[in-house]
PDB file of N, CA and C in Angstrom:
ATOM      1  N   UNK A   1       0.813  -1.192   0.000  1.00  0.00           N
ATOM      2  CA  UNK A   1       0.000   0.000   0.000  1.00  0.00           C
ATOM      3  C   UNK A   1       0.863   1.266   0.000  1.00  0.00           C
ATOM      4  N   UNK A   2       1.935   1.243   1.111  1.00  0.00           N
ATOM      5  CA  UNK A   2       2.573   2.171   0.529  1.00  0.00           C
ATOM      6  C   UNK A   2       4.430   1.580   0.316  1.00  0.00           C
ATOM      7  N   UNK A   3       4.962   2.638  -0.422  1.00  0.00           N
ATOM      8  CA  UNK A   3       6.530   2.715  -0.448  1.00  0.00           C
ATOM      9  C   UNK A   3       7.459   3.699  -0.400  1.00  0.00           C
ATOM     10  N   UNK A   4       8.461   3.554   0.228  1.00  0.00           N
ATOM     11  CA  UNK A   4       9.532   4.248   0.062  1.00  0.00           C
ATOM     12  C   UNK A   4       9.704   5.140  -0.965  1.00  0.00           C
ATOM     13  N   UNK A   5      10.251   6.619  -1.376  1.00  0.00           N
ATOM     14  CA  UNK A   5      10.842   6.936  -2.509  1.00  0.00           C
ATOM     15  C   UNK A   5      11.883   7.569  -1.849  1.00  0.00           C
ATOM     16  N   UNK A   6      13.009   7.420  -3.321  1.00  0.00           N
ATOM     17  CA  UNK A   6      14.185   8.034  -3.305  1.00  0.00           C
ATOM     18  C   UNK A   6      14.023   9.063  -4.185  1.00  0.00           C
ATOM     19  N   UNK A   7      15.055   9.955  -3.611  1.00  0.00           N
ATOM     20  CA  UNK A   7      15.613  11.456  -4.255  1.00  0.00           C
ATOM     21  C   UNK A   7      16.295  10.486  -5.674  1.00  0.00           C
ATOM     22  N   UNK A   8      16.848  11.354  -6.283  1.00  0.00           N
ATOM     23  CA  UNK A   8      17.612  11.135  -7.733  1.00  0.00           C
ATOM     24  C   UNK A   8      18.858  10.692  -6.860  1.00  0.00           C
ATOM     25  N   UNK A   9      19.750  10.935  -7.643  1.00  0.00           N
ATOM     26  CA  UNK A   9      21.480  10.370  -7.658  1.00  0.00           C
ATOM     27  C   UNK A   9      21.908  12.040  -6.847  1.00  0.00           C
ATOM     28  N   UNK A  10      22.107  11.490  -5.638  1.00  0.00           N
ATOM     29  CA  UNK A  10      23.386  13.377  -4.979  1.00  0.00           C
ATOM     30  C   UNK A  10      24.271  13.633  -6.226  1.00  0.00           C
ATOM     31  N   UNK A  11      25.224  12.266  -5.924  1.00  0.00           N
ATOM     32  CA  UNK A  11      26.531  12.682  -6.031  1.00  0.00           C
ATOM     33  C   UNK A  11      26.962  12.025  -6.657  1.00  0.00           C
ATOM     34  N   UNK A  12      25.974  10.854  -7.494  1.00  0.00           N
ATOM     35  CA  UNK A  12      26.911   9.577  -7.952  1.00  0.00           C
ATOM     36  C   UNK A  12      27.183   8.472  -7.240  1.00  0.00           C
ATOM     37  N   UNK A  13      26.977   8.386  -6.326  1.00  0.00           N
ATOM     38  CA  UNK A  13      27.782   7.544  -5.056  1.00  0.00           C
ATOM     39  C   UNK A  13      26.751   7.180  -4.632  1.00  0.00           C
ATOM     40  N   UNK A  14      25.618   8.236  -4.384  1.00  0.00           N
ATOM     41  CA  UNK A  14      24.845   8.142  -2.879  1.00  0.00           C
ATOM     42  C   UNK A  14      23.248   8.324  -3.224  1.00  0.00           C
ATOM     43  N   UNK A  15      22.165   7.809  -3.061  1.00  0.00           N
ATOM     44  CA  UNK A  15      21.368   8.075  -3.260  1.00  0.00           C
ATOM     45  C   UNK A  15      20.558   8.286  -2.012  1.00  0.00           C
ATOM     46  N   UNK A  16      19.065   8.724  -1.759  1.00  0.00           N
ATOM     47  CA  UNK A  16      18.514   9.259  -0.351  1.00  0.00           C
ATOM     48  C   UNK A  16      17.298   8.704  -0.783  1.00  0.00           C
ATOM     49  N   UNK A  17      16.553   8.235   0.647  1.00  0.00           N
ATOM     50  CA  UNK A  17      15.129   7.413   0.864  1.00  0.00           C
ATOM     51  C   UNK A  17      14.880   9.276   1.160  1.00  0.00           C
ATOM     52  N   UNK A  18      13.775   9.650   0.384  1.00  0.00           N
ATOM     53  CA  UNK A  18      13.146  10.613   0.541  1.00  0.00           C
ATOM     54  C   UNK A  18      12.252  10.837   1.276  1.00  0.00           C
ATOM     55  N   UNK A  19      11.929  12.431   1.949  1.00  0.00           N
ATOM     56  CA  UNK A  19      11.103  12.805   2.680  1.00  0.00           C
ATOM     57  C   UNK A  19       9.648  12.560   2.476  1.00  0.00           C
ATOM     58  N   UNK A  20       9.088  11.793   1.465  1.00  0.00           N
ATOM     59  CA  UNK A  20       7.881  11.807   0.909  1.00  0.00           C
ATOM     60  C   UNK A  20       7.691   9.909   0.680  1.00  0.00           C
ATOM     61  N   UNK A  21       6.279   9.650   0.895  1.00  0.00           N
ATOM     62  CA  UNK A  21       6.067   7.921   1.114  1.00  0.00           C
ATOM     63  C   UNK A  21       4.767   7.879  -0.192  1.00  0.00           C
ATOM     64  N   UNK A  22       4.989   6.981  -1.057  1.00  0.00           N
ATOM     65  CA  UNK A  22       4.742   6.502  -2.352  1.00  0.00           C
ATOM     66  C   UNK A  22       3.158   5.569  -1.905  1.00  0.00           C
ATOM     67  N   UNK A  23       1.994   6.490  -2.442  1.00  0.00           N
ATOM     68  CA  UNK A  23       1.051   5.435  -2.661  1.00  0.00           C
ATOM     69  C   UNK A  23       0.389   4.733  -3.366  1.00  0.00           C
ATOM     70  N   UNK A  24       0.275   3.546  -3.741  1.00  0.00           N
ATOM     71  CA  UNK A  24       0.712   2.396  -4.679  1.00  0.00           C
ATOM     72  C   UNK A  24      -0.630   3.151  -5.816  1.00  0.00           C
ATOM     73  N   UNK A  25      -1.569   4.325  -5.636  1.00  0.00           N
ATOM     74  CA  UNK A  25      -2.206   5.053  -6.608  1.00  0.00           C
ATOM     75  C   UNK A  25      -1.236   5.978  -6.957  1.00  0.00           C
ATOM     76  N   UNK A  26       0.457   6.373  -6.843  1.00  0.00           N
ATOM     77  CA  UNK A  26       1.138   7.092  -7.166  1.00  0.00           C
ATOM     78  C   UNK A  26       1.042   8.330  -6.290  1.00  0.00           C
ATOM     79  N   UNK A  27       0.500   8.951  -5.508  1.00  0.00           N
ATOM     80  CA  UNK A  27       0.598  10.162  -4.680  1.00  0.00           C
ATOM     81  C   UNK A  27       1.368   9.754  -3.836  1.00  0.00           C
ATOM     82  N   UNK A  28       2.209  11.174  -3.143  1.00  0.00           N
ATOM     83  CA  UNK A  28       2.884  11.345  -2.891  1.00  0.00           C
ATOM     84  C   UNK A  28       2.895  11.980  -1.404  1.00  0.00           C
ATOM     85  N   UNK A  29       3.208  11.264  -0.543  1.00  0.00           N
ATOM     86  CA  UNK A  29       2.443  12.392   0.878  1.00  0.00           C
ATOM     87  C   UNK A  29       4.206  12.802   1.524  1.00  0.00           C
ATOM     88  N   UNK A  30       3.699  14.121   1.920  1.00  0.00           N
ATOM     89  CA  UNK A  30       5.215  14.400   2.615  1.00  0.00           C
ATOM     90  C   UNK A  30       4.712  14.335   4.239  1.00  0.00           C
ATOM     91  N   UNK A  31       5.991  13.837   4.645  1.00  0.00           N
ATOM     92  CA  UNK A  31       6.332  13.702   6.485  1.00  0.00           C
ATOM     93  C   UNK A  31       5.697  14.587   7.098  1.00  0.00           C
ATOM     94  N   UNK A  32       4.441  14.857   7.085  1.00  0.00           N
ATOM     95  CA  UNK A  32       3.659  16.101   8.201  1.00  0.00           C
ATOM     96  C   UNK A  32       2.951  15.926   8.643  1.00  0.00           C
ATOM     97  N   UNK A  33       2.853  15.990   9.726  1.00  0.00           N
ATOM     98  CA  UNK A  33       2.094  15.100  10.590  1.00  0.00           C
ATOM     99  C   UNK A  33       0.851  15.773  10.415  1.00  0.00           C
ATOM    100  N   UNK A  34       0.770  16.838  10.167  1.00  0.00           N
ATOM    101  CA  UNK A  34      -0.908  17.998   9.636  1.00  0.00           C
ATOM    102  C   UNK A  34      -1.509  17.331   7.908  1.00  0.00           C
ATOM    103  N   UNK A  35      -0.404  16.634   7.980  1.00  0.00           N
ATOM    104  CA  UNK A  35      -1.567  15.826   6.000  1.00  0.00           C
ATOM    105  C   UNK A  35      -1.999  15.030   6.755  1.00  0.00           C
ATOM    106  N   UNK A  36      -3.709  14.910   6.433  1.00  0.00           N
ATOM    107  CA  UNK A  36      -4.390  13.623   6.887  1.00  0.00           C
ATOM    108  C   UNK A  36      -4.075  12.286   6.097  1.00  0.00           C
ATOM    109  N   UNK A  37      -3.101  12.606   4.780  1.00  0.00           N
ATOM    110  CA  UNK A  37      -2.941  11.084   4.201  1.00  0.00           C
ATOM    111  C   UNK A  37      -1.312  10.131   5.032  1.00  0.00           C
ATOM    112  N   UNK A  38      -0.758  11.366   5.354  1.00  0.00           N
ATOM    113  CA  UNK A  38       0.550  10.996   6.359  1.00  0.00           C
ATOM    114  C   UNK A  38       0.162  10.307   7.856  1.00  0.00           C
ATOM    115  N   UNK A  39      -1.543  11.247   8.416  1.00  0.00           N
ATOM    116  CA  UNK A  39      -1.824  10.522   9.278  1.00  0.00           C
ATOM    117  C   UNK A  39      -2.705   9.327   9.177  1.00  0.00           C
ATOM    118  N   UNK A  40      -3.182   9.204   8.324  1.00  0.00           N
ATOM    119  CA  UNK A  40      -3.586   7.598   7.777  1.00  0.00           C
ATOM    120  C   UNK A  40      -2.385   6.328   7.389  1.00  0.00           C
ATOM    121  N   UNK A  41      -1.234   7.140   7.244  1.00  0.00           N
ATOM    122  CA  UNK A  41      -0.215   6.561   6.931  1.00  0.00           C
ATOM    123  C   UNK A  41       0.325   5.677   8.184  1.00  0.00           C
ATOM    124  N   UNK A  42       0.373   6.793   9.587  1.00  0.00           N
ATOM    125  CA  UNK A  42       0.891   6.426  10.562  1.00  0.00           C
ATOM    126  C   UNK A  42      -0.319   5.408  11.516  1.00  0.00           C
ATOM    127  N   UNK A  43      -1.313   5.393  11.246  1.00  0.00           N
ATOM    128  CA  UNK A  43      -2.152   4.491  11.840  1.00  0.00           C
ATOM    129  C   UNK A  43      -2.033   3.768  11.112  1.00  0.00           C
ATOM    130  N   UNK A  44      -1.812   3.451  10.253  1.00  0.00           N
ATOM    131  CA  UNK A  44      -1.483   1.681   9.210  1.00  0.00           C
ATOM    132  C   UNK A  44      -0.186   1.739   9.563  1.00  0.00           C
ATOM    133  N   UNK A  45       0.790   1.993  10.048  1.00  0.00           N
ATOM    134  CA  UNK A  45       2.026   1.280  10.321  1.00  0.00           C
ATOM    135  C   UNK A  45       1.896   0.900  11.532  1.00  0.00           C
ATOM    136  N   UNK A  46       0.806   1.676  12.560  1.00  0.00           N
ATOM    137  CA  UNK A  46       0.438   1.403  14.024  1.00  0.00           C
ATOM    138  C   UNK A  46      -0.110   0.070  14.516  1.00  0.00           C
ATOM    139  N   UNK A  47      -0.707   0.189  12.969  1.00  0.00           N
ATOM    140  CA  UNK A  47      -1.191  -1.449  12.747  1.00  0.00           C
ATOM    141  C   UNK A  47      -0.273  -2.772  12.669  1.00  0.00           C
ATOM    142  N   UNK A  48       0.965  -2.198  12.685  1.00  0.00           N
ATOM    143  CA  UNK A  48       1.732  -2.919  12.409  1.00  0.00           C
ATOM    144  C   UNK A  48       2.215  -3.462  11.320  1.00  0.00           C
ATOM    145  N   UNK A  49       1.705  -2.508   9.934  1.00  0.00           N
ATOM    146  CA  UNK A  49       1.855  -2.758   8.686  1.00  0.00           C
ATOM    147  C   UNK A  49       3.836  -2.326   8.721  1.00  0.00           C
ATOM    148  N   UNK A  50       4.115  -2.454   7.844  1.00  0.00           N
ATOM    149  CA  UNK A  50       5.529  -1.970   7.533  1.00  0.00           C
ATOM    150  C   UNK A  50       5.762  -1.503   5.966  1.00  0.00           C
ATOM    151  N   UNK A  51       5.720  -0.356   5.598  1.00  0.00           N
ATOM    152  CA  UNK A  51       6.266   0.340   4.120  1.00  0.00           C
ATOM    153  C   UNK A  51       6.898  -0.377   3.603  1.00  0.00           C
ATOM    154  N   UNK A  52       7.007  -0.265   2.577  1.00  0.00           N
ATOM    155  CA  UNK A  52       7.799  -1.270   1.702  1.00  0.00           C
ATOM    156  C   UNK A  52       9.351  -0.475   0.915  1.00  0.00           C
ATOM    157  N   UNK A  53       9.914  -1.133   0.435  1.00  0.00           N
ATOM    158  CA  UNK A  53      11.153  -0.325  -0.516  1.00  0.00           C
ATOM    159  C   UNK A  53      10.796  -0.068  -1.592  1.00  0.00           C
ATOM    160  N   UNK A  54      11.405   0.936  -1.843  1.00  0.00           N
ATOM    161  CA  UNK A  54      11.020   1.266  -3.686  1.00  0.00           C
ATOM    162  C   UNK A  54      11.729   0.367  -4.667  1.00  0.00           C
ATOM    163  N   UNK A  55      11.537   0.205  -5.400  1.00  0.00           N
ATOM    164  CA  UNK A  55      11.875  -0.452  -6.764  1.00  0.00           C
ATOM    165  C   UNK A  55      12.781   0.524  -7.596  1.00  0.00           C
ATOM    166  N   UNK A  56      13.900  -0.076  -6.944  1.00  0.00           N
ATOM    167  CA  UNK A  56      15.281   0.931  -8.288  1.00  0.00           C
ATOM    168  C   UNK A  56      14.903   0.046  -9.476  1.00  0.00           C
ATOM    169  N   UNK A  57      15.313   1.222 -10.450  1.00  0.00           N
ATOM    170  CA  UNK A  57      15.189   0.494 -11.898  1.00  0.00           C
ATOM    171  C   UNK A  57      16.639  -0.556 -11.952  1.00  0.00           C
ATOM    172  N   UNK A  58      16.924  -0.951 -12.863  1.00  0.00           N
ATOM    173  CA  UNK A  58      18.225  -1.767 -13.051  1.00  0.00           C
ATOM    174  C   UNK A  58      19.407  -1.400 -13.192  1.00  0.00           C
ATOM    175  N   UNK A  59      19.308  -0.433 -13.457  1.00  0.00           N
ATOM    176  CA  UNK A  59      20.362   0.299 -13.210  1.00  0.00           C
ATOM    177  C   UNK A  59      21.293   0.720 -12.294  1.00  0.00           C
ATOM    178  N   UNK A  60      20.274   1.471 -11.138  1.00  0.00           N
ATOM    179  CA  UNK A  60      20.628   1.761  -9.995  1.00  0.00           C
ATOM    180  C   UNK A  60      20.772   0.287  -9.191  1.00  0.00           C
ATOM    181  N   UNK A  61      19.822  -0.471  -8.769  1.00  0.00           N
ATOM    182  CA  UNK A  61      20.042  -1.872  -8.633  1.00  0.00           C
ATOM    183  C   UNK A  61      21.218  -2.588  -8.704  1.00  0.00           C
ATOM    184  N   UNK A  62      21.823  -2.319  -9.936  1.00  0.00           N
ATOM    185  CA  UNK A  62      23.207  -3.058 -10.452  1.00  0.00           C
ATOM    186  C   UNK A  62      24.198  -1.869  -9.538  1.00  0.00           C
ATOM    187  N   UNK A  63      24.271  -1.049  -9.538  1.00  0.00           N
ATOM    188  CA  UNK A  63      24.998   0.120  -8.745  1.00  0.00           C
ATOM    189  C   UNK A  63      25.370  -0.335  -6.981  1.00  0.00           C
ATOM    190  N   UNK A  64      23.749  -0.824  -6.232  1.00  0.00           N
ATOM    191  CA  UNK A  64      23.587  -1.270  -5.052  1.00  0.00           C
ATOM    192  C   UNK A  64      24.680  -2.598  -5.080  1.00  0.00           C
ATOM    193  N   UNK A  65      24.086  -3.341  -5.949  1.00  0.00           N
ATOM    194  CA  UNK A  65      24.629  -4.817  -5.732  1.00  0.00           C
ATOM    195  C   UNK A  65      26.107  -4.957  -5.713  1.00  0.00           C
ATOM    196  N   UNK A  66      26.473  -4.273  -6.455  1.00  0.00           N
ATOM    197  CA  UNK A  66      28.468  -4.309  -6.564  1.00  0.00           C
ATOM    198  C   UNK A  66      28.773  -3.098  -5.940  1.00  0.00           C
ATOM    199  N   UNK A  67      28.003  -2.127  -5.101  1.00  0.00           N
ATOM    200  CA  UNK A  67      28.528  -1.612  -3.962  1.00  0.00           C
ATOM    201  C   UNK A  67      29.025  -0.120  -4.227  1.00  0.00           C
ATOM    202  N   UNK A  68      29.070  -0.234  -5.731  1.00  0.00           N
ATOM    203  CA  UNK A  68      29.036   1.363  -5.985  1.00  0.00           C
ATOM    204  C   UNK A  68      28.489   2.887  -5.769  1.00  0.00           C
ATOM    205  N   UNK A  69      27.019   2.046  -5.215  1.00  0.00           N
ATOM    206  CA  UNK A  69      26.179   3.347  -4.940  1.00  0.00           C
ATOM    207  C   UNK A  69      25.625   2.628  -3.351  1.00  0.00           C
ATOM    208  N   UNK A  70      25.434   3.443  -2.676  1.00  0.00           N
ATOM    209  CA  UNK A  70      24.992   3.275  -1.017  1.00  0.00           C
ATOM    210  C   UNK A  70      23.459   4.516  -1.095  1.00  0.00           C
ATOM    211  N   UNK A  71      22.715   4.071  -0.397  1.00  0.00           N
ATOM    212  CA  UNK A  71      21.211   4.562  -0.062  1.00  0.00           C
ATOM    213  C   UNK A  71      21.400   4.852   1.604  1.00  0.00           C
ATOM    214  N   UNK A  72      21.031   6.099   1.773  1.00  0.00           N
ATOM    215  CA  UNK A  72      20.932   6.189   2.882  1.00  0.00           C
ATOM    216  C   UNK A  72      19.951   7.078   3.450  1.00  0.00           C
ATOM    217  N   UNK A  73      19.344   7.226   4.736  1.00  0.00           N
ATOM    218  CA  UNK A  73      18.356   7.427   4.942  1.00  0.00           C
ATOM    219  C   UNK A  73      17.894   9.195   5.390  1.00  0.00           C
ATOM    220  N   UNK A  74      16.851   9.881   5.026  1.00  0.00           N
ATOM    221  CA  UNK A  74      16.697  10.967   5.003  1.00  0.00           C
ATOM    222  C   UNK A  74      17.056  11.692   5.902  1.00  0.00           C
ATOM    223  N   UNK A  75      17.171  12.595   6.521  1.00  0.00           N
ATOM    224  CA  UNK A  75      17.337  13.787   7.529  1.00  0.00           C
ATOM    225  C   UNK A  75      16.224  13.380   8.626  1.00  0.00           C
TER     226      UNK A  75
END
């Protein structure tokens, strides 16, 4: 129901799990606790649901796997 998104590429190296959570209708809710879809968000994880990861294309994917590029997590 929902997922993770990442920012683009920083630096080449590094990519970022973004401030904003992916809903599988494509919207986009940002971290505020004043959006009622962020707080629908947080009562389904209360539930004990757990977000899911985003889907790098293959590219980036191949980047993760041989260690070239590292994901790390937002502010």
């Amino acid at each position: 129901m929902y997922k993770k998104m990442y920012e683009s590429n920083l630096d080449e190296k590094t990519i970022r799990i973004s401030d904003y959570i992916l809903k599988d209708n494509g919207d986009q809710i940002p971290k505020d606790p004043t959006n009622v879809d962020y707080q629908e968000f947080l009562k389904w994880q209360s539930e004990g649901n757990t977000i899911s990861d985003a889907v790098l294309n293959d590219i980036l994917q191949a980047k993760v796997d041989d260690g070239t590029l590292t994901i790390e997590e937002a502010d």
